[in-house]
Protein backbone atom coordinates (compact mmCIF):
# COMPACT_ATOMS: atom_id res chain seq x y z
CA UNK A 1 1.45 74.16 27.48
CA UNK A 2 2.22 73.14 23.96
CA UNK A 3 6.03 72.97 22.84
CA UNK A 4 5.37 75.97 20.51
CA UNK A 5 4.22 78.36 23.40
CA UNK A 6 7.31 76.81 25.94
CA UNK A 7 9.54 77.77 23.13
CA UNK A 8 8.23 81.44 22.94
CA UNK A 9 9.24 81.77 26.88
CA UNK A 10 12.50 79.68 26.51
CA UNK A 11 13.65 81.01 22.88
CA UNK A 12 17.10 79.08 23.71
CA UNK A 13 15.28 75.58 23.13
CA UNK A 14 14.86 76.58 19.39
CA UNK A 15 18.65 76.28 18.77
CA UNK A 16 19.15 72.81 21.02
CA UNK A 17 20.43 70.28 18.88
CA UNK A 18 18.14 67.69 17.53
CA UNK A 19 17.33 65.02 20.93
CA UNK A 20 18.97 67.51 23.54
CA UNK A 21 16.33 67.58 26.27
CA UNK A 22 14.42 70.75 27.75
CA UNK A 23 14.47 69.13 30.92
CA UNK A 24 16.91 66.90 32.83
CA UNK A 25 15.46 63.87 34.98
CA UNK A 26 16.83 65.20 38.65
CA UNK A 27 14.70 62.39 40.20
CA UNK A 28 16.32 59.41 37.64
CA UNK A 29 19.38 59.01 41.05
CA UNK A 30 18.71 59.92 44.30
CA UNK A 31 22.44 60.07 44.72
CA UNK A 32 25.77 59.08 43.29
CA UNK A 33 25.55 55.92 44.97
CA UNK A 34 22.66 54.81 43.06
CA UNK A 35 24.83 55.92 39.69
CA UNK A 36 27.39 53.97 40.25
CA UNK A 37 25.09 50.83 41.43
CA UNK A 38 23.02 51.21 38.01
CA UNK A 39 26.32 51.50 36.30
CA UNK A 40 27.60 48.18 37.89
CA UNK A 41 24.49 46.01 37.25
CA UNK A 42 24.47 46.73 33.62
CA UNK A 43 28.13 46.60 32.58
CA UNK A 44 29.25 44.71 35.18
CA UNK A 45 32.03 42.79 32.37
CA UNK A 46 32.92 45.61 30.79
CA UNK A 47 36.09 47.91 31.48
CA UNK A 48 35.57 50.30 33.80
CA UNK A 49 39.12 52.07 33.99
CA UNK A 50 42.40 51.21 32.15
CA UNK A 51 45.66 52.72 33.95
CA UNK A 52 49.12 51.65 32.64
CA UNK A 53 48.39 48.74 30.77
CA UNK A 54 46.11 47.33 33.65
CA UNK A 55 42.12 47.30 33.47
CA UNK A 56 39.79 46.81 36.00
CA UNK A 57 35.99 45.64 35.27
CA UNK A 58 32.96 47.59 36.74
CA UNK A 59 32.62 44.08 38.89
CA UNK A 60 35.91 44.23 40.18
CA UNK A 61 35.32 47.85 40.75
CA UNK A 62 32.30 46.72 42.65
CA UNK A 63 33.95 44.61 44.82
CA UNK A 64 37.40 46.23 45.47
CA UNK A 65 34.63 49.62 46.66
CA UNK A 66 32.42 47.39 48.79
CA UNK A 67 35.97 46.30 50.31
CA UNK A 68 37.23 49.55 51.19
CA UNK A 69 33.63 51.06 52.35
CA UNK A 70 34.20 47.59 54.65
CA UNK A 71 37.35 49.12 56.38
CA UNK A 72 36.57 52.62 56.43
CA UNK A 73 33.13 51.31 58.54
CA UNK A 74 34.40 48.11 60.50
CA UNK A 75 37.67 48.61 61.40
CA UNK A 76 37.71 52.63 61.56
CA UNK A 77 34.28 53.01 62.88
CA UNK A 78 34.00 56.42 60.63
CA UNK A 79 30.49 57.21 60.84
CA UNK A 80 27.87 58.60 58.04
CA UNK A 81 29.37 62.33 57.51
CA UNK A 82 32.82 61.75 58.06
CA UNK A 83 35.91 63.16 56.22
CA UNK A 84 38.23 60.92 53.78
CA UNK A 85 40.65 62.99 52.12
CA UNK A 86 42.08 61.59 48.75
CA UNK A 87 45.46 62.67 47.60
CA UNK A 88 46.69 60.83 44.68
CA UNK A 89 47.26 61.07 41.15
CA UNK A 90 44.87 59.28 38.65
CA UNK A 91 45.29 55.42 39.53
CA UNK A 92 43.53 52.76 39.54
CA UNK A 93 43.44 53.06 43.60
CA UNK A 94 41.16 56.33 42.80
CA UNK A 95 37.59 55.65 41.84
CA UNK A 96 37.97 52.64 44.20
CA UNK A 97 38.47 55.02 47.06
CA UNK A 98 35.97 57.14 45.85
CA UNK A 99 33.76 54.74 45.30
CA UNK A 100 34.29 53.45 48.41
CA UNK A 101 34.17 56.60 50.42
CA UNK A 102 30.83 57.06 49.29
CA UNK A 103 28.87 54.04 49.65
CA UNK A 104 30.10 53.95 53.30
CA UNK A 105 27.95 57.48 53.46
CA UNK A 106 31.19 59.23 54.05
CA UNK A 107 32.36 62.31 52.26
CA UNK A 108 35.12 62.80 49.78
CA UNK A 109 37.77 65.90 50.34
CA UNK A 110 39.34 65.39 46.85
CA UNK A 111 42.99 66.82 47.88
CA UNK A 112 45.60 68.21 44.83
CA UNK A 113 48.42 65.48 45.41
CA UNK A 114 50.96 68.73 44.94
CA UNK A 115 50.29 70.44 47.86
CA UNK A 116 52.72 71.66 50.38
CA UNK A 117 52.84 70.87 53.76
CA UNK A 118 51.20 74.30 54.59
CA UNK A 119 48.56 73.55 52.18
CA UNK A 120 47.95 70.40 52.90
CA UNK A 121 47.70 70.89 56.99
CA UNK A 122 44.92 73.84 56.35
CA UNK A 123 42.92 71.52 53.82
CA UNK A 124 42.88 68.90 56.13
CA UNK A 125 42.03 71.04 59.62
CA UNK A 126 39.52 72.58 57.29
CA UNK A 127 37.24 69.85 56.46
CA UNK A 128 37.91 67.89 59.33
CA UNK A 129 39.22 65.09 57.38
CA UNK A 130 39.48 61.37 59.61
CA UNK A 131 41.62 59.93 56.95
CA UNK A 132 44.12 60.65 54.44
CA UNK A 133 44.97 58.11 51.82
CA UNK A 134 48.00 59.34 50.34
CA UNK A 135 50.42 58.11 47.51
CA UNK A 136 53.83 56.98 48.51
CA UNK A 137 55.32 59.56 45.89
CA UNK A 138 53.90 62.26 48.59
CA UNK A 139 53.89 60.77 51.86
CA UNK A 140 56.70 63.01 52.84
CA UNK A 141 54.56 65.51 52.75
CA UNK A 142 52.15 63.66 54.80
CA UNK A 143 54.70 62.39 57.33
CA UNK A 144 55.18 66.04 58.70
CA UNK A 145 51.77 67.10 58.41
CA UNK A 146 50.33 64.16 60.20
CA UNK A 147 52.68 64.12 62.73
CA UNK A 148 50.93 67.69 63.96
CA UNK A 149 47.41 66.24 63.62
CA UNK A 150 47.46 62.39 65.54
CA UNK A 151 44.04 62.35 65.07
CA UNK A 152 44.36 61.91 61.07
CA UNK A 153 44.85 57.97 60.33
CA UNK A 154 46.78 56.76 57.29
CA UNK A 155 46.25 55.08 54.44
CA UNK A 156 49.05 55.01 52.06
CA UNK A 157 49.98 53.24 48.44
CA UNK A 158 52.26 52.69 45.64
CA UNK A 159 51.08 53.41 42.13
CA UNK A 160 52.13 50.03 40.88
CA UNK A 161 49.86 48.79 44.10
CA UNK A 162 47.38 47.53 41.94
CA UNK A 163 48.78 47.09 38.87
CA UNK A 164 49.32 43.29 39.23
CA UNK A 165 52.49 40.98 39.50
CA UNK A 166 55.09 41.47 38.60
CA UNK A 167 54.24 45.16 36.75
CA UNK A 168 53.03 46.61 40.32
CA UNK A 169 56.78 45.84 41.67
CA UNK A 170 59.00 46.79 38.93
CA UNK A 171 56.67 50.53 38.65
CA UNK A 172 57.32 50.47 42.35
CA UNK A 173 60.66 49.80 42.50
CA UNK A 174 61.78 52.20 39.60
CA UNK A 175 59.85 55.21 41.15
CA UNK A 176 62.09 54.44 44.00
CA UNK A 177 65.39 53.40 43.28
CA UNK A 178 65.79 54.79 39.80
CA UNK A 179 63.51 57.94 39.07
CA UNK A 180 64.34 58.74 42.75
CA UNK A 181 60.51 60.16 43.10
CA UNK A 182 59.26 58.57 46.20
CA UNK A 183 61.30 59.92 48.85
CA UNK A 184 61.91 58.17 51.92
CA UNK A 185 59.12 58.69 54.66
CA UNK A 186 57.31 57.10 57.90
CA UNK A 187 53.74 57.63 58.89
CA UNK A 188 53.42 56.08 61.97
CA UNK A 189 50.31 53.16 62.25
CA UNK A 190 49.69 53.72 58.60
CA UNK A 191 47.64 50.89 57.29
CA UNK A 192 48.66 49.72 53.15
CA UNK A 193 45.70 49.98 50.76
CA UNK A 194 45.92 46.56 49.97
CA UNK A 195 46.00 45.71 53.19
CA UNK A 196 42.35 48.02 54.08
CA UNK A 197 40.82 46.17 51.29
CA UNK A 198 41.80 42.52 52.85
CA UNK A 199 40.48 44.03 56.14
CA UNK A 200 37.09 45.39 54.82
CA UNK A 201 36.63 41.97 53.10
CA UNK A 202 36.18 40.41 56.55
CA UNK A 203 33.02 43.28 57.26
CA UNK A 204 28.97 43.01 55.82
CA UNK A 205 28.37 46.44 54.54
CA UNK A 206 25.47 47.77 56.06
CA UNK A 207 22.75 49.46 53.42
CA UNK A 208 23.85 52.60 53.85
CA UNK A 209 21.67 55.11 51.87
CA UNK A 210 22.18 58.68 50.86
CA UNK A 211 19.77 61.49 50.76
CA UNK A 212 19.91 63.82 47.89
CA UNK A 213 21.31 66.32 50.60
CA UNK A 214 24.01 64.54 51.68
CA UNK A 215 27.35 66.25 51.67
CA UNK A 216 29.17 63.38 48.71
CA UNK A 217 32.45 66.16 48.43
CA UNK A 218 34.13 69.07 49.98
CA UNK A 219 36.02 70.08 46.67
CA UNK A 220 38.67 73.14 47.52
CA UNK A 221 39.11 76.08 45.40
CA UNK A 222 42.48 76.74 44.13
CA UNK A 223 43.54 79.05 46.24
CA UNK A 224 44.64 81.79 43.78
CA UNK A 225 42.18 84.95 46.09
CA UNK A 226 43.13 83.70 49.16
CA UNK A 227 43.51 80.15 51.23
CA UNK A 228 41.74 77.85 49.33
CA UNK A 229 38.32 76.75 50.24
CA UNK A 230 35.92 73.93 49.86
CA UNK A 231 32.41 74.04 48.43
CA UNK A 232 30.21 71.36 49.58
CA UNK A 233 28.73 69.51 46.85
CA UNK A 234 26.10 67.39 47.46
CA UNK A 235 24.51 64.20 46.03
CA UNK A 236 21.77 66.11 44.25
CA UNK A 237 24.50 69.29 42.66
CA UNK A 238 26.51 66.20 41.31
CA UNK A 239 23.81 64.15 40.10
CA UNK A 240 22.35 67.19 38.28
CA UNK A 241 25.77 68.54 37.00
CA UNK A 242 26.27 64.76 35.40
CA UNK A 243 22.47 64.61 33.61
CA UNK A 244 23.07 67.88 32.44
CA UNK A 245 26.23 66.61 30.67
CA UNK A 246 24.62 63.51 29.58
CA UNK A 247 22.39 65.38 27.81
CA UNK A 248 24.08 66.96 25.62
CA UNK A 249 26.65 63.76 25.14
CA UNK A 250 24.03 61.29 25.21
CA UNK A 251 22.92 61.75 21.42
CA UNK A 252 26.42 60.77 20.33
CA UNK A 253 27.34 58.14 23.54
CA UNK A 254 26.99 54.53 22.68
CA UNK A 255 26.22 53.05 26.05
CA UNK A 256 29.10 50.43 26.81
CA UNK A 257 31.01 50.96 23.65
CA UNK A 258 32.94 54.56 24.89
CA UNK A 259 36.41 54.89 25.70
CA UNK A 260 37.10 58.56 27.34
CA UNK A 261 40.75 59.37 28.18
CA UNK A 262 40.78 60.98 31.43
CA UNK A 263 44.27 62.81 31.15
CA UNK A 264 43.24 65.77 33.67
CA UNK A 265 43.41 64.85 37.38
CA UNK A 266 40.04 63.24 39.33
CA UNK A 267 40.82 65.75 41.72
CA UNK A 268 39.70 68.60 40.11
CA UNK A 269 36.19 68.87 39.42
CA UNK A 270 35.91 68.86 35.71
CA UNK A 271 37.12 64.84 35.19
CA UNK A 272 35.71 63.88 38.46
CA UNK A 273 32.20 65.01 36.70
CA UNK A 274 33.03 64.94 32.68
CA UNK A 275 34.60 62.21 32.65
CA UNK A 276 34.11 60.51 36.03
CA UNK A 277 30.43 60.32 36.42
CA UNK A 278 29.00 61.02 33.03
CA UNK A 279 30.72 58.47 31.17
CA UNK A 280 30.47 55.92 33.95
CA UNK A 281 26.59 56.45 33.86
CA UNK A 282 26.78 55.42 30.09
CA UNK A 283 29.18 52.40 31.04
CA UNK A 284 32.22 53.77 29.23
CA UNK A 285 36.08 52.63 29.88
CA UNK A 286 38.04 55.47 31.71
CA UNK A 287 41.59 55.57 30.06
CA UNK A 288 43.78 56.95 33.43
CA UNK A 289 47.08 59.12 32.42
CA UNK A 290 48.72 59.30 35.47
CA UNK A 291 50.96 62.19 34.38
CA UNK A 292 49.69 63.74 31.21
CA UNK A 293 52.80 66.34 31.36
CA UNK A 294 54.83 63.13 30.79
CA UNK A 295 53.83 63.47 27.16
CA UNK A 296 55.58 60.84 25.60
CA UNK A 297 54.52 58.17 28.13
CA UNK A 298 50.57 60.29 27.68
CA UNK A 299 50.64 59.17 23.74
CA UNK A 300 52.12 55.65 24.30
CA UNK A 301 48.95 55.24 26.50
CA UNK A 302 46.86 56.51 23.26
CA UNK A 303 48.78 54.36 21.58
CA UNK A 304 47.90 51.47 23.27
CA UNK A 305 44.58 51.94 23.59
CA UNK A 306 42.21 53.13 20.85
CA UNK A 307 39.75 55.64 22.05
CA UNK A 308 35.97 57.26 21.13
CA UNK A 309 36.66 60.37 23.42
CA UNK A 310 38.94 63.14 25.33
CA UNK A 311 38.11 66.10 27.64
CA UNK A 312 41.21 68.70 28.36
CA UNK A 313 42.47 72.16 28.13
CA UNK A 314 44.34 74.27 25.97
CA UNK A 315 47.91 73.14 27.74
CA UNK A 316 46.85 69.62 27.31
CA UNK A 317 46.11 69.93 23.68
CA UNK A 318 48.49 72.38 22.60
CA UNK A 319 51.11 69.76 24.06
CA UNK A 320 49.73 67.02 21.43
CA UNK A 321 49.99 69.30 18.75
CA UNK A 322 53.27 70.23 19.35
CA UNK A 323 54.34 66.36 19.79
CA UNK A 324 56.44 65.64 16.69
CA UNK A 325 53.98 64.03 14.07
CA UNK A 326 56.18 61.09 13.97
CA UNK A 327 55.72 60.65 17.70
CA UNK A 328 51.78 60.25 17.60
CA UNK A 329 52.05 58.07 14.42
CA UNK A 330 49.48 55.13 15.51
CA UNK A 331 47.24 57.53 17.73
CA UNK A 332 43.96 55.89 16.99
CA UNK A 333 41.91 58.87 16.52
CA UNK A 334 40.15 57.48 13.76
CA UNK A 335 37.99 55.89 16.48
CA UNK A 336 36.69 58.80 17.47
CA UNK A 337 32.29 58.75 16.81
């Protein structure tokens, strides 16, 4: 059928800018495992993520995954399906659990680190979660949830965890002891994430693959007609949602050369695809804002790093543009392409 006739059945095509495809490649991944594996032989030296001051290299991210995929497999004996539920912030500790989670042909339950305990308990009966990796900011929370569910293990961590010496223990330590935000809590048999990833170092990987069926998350609703409940997303709905995307980006994307800030939370489904996948397929460097509502500590992150791109919503810009000019004097945004 020649483009002309297509056109007269899909009229829409006619107003696609110039070098946006009719038709996404669905068969270019197989899964979001193979994503992040094409992503980490071509840009292996590049940035992958940048979170309070500290980068980490799509190598690094390669390893640090492999790592954690090695505990969650050799020294938890999960098996292919299981449940990891994630509840932290943005951190650098994220997309290596993520990561992780998913090339040990587990699934992610992506878990809003604001939860209550109610909350929490029904997300976590719900999907049947094996694990909970947890920031110390909310283990709390965690303490009296887990204490009603032994058969949920622990993983917890700091957000200056991986942040490097001696930045990692002076973030810790002022959380703590100054800002007073990490309250006091015991998990019993919790395992560090530091310590998983020296643990999983000591395990071979197996080749795990993943079907395009494959369950990758169980991402929960937000409650607001009812309890909330999860939607399983496979390999194949994410890997289509991201070349859709990438379609539409990919005429103005310089593979390699993009820096995205990633100001709304991994947890939620728009950054974990948007920014998350998309611009980790083109090899871009995900600027982490742990707490954009923080928003002079958000711009002294712009500051500090000059960037090409920025997803949000309306609260998150409105609250730049009511930042005193002054304030977001050195904002780099003439490096936007």
């Amino acid at each position: 059928m020649s483009p002309g006739l297509q056109n007269e059945h899909r009229p829409w095509l006619d107003h696609y800018p110039a070098g946006v495809p009719a038709q996404i490649d669905l068969d270019e991944f197989a899964s979001i495992n193979d994503v992040f594996d094409s992503a980490l032989a071509k840009y292996r030296e590049n940035t992958a993520f940048i979170n309070m001051g500290k980068s980490l290299s799509y190598g690094e991210l390669d390893r640090l995954s492999r790592d954690f995929a090695g505990y969650l497999l050799g020294e938890l004996k999960l098996r292919k399906g299981d449940r990891v539920a994630i509840m932290m912030p943005n951190c650098l500790q994220y997309p290596v659990a993520i990561i992780g989670v998913l090339r040990a042909g587990l699934t992610v339950v992506n878990t809003n680190p604001m939860y209550t305990a109610r909350e929490l308990k029904h997300q976590l009966a719900d999907s049947g979660a094996s694990v909970l990796v947890v920031m110390d900011n909310f283990g709390h929370v965690a303490q009296d949830v887990l204490a009603q569910m032994p058969g949920v293990r622990a993983v917890t961590t700091g957000l200056g965890d991986m942040l490097g010496f001696p930045k990692g223990l002076i973030v810790n330590f002022v959380l703590k002891h100054v800002k007073k935000m990490v309250p006091d809590y015991a998990i019993p048999n919790a395992v560090r994430f530091r310590d998983a990833l020296t643990l999983g170092r000591m395990h071979k990987l197996p080749d795990v693959r993943n079907a395009p069926d494959d369950l990758a998350f169980l991402q929960y609703t937000g409650g607001t007609t009812g309890v909330s409940k999860g939607a399983m997303l496979t390999h194949r709905n994410l890997v289509a949602n991201m070349q859709q995307a990438a379609a539409w980006v990919g005429t103005n994307v310089k593979p390699g050369k993009e820096v995205i800030v990633t100001a709304l939370p991994l947890y939620h489904i728009f950054a974990l695809t948007a920014n998350g996948l998309v611009f980790m397929k083109f090899g871009a460097t995900n600027l982490l804002i742990t707490n954009p509502r923080d928003m002079p500590g958000f711009v002294k992150e712009l500051k500090a790093t000059p960037f090409t791109a920025i997803t949000g919503v309306n609260t998150l810009f409105n609250g730049l543009l009511n930042t005193p000019v002054m304030a977001v004097n050195g904002v780099a945004f003439s490096s936007f392409t």
